[in-house]
C-alpha atoms as a PDB file:
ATOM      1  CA  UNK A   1     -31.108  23.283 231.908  1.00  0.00           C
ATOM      2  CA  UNK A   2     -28.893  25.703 229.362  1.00  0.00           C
ATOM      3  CA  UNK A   3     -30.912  28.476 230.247  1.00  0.00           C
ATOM      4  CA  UNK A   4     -30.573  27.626 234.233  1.00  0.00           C
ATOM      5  CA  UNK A   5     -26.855  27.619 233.444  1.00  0.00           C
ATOM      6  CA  UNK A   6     -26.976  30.637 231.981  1.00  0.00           C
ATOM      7  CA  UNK A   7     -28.813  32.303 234.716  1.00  0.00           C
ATOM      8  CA  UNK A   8     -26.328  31.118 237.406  1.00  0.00           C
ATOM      9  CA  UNK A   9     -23.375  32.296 235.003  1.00  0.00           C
ATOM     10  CA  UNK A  10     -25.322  35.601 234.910  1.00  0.00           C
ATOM     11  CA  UNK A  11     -25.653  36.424 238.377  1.00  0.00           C
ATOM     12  CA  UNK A  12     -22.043  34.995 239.569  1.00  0.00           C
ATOM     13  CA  UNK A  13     -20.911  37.885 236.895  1.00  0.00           C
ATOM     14  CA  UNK A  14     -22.955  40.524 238.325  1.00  0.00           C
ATOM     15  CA  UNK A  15     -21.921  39.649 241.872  1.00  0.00           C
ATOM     16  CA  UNK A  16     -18.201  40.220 240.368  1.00  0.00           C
ATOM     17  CA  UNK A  17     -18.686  43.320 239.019  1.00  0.00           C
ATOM     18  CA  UNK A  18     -20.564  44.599 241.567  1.00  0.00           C
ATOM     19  CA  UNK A  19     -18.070  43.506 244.528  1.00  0.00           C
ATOM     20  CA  UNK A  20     -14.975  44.996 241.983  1.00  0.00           C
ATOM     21  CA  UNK A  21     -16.961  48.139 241.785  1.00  0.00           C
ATOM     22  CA  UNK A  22     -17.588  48.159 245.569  1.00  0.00           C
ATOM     23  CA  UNK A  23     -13.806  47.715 246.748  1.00  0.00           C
ATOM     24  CA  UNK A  24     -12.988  51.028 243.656  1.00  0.00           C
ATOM     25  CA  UNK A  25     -15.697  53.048 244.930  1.00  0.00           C
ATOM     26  CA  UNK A  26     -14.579  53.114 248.759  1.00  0.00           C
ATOM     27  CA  UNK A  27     -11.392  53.359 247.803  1.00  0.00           C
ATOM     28  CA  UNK A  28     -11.542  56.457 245.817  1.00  0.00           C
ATOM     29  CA  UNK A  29     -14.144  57.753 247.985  1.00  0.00           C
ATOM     30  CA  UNK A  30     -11.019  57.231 250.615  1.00  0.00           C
ATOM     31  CA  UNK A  31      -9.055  58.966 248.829  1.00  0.00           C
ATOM     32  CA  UNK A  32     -10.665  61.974 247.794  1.00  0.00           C
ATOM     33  CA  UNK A  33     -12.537  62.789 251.183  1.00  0.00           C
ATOM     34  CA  UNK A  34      -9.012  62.229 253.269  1.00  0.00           C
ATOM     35  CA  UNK A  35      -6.772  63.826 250.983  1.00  0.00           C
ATOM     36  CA  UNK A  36      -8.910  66.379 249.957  1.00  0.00           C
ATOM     37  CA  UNK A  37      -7.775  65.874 246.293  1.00  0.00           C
ATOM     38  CA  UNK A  38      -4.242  67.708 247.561  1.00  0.00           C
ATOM     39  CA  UNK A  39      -5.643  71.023 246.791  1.00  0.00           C
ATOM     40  CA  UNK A  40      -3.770  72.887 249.687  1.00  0.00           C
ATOM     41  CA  UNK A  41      -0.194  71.378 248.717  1.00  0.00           C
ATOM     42  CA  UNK A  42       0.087  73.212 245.562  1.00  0.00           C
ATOM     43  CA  UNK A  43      -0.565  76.365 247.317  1.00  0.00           C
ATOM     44  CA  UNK A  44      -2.262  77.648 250.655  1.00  0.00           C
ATOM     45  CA  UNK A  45      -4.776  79.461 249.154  1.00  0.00           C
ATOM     46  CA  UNK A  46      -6.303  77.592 246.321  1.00  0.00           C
ATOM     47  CA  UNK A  47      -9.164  75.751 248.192  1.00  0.00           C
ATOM     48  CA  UNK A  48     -10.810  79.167 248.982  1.00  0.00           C
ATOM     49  CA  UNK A  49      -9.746  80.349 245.684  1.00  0.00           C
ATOM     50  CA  UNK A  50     -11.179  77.298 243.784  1.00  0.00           C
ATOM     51  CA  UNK A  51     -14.176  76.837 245.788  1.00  0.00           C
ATOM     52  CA  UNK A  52     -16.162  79.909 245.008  1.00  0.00           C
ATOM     53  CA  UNK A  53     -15.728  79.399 241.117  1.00  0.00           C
ATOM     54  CA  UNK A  54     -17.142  75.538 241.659  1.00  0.00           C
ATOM     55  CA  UNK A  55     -19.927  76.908 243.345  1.00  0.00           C
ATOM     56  CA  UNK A  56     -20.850  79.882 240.930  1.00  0.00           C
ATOM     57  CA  UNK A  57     -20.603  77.782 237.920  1.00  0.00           C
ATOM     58  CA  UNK A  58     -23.019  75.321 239.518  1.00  0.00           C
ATOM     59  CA  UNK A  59     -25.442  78.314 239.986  1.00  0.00           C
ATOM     60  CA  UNK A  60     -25.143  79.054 236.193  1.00  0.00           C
ATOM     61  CA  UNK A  61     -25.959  75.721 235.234  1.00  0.00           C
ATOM     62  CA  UNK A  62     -28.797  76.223 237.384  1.00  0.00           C
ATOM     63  CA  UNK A  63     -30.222  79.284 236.016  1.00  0.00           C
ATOM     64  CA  UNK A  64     -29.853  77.710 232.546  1.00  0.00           C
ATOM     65  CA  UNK A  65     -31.630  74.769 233.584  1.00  0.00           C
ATOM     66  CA  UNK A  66     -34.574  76.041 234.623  1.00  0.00           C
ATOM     67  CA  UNK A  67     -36.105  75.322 237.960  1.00  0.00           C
ATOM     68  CA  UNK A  68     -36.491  71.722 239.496  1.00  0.00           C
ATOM     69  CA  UNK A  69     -39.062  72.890 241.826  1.00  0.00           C
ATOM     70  CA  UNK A  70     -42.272  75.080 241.429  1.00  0.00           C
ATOM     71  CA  UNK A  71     -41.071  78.219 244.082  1.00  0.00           C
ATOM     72  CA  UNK A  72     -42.352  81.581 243.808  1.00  0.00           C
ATOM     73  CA  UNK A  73     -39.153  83.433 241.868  1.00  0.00           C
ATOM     74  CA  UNK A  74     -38.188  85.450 245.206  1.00  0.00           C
ATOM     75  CA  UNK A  75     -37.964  82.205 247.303  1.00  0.00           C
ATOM     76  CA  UNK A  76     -36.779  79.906 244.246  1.00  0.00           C
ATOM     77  CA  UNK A  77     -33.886  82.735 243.915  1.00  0.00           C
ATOM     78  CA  UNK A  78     -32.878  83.433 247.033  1.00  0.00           C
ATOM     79  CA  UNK A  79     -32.288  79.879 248.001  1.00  0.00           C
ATOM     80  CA  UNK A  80     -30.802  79.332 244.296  1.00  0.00           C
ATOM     81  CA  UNK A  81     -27.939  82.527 245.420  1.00  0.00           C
ATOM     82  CA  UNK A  82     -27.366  81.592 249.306  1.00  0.00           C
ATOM     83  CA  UNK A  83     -25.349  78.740 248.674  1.00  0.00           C
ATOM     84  CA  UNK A  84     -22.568  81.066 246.640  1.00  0.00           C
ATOM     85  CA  UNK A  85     -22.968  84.068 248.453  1.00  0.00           C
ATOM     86  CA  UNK A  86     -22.052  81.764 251.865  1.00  0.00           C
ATOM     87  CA  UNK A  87     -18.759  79.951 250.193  1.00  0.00           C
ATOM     88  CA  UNK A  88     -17.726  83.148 248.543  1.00  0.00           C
ATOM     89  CA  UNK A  89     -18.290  84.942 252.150  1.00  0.00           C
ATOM     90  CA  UNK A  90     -16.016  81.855 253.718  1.00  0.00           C
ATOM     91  CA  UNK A  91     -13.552  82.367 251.277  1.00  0.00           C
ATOM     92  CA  UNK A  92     -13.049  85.693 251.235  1.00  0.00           C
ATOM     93  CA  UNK A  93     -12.871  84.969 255.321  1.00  0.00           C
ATOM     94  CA  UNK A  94     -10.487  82.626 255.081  1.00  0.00           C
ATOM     95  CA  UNK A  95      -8.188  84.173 252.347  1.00  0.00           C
ATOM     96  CA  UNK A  96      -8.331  87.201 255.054  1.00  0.00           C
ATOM     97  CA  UNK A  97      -7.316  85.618 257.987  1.00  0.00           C
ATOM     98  CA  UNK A  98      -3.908  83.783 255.710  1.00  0.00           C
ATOM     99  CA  UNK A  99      -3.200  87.030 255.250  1.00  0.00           C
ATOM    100  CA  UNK A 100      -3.381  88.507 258.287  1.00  0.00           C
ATOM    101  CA  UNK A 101      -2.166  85.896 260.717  1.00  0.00           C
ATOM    102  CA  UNK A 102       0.054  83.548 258.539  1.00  0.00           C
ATOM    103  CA  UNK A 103       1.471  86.302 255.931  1.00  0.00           C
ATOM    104  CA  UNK A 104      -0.172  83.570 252.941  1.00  0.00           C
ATOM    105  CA  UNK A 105      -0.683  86.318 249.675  1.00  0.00           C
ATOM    106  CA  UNK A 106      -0.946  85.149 246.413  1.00  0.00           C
ATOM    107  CA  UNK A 107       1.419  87.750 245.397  1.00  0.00           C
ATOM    108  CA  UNK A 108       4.335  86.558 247.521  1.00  0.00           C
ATOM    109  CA  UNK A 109       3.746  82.988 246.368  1.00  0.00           C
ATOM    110  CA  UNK A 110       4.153  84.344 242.506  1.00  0.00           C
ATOM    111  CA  UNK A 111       7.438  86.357 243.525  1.00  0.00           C
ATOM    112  CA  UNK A 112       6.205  89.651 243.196  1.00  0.00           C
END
């Protein structure tokens, strides 16, 4: 009977953490997809700024890591450098066309 008791104490404490755990994770899933962690209200330009460096780093990590697939080096490397060659390409796209069309530098934000 303890050990029943125990059991049903047990899974009523699980259900609580997991439901607790549930309502924080959408939440801050909410929060981070629709807000977009606020990156563009500091300044204009720091998602394409910031975006190229978060995806370069994770390529280093990569290349330190070693391989998590058995590729032939050409294929295992050119899929390892598309993904931050196309987000550095975006970025440099869309840091272009603030410039051009909206006036958004870097240098006029820092005064110069």
């Amino acid at each position: 009977m303890l050990a029943f008791l125990a059991l049903a104490i047990g899974w009523l404490a699980a259900i609580a953490v997991l439901l607790g755990s549930s309502v924080y994770t959408l939440l801050a899933t909410y929060a981070c997809v629709f807000t977009c962690f606020k990156a563009r209200d500091v300044h204009q330009l720091l998602p394409a700024l910031i975006s190229p460096l978060l995806v370069w780093s994770l390529f280093a990590f990569q290349m330190f890591n070693g391989p998590d697939v058995a590729a032939p080096p050409e294929v295992l490397y050119t899929f390892m450098l598309g993904g931050p060659l196309s987000v550095t390409a975006l970025s440099v796209w869309e840091v272009r066309r603030l410039r051009i069309r909206h006036g958004i530098t870097l240098r006029a934000a820092l005064g110069h």
